[in-house]
Each structure stands twice: as structure tokens, then as C-alpha cells.
PDB file of N, CA and C in Angstrom:
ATOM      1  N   UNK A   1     -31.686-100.385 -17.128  1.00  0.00           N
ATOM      2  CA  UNK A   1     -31.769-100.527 -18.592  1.00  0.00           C
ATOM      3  C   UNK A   1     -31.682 -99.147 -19.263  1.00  0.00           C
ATOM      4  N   UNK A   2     -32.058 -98.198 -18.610  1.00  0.00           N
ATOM      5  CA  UNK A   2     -32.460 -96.989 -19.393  1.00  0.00           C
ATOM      6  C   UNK A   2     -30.971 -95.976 -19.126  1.00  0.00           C
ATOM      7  N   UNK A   3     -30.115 -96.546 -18.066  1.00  0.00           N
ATOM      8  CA  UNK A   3     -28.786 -96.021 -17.963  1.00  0.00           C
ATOM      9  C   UNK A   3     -28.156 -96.769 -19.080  1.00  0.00           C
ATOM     10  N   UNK A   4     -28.221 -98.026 -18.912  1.00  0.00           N
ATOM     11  CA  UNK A   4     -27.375 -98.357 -20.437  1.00  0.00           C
ATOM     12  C   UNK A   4     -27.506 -98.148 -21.344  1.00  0.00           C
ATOM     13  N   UNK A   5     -28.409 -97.676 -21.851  1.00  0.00           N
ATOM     14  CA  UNK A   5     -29.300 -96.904 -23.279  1.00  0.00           C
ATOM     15  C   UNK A   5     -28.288 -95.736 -23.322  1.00  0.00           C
ATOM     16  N   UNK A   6     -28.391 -94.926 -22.134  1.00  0.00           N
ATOM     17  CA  UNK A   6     -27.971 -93.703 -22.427  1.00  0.00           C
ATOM     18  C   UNK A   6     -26.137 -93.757 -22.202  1.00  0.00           C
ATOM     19  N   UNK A   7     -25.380 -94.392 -21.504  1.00  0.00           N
ATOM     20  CA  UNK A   7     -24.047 -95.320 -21.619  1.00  0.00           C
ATOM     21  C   UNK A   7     -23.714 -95.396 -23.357  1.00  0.00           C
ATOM     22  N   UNK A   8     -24.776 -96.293 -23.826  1.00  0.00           N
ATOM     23  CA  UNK A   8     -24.427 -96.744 -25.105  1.00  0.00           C
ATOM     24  C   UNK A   8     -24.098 -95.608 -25.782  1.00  0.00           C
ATOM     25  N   UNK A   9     -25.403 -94.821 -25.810  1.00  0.00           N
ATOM     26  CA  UNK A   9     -25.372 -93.507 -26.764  1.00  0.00           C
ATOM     27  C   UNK A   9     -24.553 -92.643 -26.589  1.00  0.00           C
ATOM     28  N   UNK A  10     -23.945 -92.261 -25.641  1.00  0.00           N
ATOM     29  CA  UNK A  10     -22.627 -91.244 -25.002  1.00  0.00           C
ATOM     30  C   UNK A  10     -21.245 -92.170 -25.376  1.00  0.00           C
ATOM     31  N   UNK A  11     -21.374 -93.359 -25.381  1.00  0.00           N
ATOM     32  CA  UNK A  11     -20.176 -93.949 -26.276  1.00  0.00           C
ATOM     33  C   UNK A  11     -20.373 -94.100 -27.730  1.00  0.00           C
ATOM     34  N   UNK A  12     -21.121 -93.720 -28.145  1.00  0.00           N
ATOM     35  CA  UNK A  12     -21.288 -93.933 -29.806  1.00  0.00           C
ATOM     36  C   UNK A  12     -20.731 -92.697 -30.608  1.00  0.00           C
ATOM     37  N   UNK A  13     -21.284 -91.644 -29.536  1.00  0.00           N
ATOM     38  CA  UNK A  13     -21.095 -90.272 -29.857  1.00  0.00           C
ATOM     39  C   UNK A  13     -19.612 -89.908 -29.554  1.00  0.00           C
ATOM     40  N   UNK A  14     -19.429 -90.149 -28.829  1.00  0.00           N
ATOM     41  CA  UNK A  14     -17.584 -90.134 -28.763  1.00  0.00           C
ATOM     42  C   UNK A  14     -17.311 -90.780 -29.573  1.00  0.00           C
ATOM     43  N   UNK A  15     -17.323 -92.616 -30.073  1.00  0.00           N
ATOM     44  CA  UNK A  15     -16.722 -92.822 -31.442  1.00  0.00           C
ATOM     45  C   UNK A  15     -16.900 -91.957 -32.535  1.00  0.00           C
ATOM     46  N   UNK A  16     -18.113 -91.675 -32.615  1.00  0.00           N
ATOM     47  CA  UNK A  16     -18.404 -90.855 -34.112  1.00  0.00           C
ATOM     48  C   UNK A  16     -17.557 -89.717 -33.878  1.00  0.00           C
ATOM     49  N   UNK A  17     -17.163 -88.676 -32.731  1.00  0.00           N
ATOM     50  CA  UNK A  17     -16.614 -87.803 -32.931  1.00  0.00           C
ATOM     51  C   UNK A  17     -15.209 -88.166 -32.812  1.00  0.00           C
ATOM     52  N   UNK A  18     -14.747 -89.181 -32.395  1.00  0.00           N
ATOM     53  CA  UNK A  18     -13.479 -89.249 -33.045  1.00  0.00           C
ATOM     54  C   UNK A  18     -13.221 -89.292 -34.286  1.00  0.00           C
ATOM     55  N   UNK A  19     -13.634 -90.007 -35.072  1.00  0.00           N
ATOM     56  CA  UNK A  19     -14.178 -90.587 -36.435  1.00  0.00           C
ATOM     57  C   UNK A  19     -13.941 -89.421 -37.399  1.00  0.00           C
ATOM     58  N   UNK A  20     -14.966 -88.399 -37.294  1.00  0.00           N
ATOM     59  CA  UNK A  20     -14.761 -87.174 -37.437  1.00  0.00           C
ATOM     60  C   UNK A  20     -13.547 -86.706 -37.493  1.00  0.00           C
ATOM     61  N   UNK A  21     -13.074 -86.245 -36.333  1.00  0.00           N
ATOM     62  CA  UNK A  21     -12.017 -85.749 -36.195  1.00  0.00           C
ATOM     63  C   UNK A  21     -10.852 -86.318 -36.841  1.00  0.00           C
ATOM     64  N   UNK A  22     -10.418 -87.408 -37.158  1.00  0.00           N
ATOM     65  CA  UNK A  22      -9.604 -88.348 -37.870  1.00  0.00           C
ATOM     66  C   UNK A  22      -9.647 -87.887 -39.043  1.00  0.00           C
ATOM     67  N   UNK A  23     -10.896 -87.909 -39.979  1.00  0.00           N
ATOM     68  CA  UNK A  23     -11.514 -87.689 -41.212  1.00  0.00           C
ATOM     69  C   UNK A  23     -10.968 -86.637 -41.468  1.00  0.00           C
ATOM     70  N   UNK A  24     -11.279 -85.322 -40.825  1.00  0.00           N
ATOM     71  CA  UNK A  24     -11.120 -84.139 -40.584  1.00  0.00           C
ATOM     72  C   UNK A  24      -9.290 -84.119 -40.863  1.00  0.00           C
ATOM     73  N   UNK A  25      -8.575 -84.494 -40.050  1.00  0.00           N
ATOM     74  CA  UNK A  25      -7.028 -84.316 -39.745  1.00  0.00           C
ATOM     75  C   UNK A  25      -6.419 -84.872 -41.462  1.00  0.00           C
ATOM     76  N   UNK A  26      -6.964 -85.919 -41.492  1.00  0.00           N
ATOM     77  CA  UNK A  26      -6.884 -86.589 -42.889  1.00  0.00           C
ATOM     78  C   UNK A  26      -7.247 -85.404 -44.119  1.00  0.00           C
ATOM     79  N   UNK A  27      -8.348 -84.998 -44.156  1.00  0.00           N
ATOM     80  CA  UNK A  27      -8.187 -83.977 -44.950  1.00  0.00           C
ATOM     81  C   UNK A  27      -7.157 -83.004 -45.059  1.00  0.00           C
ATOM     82  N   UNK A  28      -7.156 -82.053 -43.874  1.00  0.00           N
ATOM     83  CA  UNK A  28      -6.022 -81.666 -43.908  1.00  0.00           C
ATOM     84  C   UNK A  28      -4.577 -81.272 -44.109  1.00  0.00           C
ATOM     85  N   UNK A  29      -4.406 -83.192 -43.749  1.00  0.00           N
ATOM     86  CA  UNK A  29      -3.347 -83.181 -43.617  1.00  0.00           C
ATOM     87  C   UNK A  29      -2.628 -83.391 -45.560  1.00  0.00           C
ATOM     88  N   UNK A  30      -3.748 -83.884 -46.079  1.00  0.00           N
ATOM     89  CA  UNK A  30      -3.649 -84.334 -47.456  1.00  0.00           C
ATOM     90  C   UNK A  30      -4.095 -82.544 -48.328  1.00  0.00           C
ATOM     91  N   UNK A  31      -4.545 -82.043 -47.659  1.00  0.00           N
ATOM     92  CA  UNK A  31      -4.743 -80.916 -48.338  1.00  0.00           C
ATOM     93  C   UNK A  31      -2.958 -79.349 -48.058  1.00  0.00           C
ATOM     94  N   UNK A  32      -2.253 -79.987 -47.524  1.00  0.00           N
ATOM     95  CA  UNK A  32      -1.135 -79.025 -46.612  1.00  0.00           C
ATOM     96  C   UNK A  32       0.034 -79.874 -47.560  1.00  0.00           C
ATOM     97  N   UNK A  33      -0.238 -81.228 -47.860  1.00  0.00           N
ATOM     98  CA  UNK A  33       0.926 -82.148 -48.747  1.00  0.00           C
ATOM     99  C   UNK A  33       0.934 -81.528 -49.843  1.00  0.00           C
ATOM    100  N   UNK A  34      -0.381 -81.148 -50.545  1.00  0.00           N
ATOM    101  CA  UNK A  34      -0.705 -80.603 -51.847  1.00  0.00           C
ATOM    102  C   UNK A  34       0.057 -79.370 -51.683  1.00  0.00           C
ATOM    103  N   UNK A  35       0.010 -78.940 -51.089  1.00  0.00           N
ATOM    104  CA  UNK A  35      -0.007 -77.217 -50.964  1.00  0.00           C
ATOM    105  C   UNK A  35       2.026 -77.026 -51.248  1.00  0.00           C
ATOM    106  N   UNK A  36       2.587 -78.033 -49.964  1.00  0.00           N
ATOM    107  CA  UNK A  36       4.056 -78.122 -50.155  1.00  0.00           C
ATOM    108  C   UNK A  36       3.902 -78.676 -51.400  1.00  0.00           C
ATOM    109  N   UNK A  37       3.604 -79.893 -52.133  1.00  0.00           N
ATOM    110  CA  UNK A  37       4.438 -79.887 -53.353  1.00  0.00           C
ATOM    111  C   UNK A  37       4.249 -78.410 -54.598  1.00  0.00           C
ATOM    112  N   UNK A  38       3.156 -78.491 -54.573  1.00  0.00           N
ATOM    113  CA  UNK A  38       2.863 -77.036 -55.307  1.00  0.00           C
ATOM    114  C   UNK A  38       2.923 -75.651 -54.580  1.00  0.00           C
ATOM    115  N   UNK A  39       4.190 -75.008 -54.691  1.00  0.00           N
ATOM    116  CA  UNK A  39       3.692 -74.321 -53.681  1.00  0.00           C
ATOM    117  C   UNK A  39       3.701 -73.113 -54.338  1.00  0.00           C
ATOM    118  N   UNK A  40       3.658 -72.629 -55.851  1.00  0.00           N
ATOM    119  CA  UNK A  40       3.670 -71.543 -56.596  1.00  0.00           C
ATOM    120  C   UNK A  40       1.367 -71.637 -56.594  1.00  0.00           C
ATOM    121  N   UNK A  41       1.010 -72.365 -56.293  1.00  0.00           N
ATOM    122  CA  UNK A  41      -0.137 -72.382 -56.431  1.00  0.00           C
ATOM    123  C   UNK A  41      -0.949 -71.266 -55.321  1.00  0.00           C
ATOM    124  N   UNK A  42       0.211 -71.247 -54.355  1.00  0.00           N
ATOM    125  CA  UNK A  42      -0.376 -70.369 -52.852  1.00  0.00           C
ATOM    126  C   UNK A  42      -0.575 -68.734 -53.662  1.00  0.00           C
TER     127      UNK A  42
END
């Protein structure tokens, strides 16, 4: 029981850090679109 506890939690934490990371790329990637259309702003 107490391995699956800790199973669970080591897979949660990998979702969340994908999650993250997604979030993250998303910003990014929406912040680099901005940048090409405006790009007298650089």
C-alpha cells in the first residue's frame, strides 16, 4: 500500500511537470509570435 502511495505521487508529479512545461512552451511560444509580428518593438 505504501509503494502505491508513493507510485501515485511520482506519477502526479510527472503529470504536473509536464503540464508545466506545456504552459511554459505556450507562453513562449505566444510571446516569440508577438515579437515577429511587431518586430520594430525589439
Amino acid at each position: 500500500m505504501i509503494a502505491f502511495s508513493v507510485h501515485k505521487i511520482d506519477r502526479d508529479e510527472k503529470l504536473t511537470f509536464r503540464v508545466t512545461t506545456a504552459a511554459s512552451m505556450a507562453i513562449v511560444c505566444s510571446v516569440l509570435n508577438r515579437l515577429a509580428r511587431h518586430p520594430s518593438r525589439m
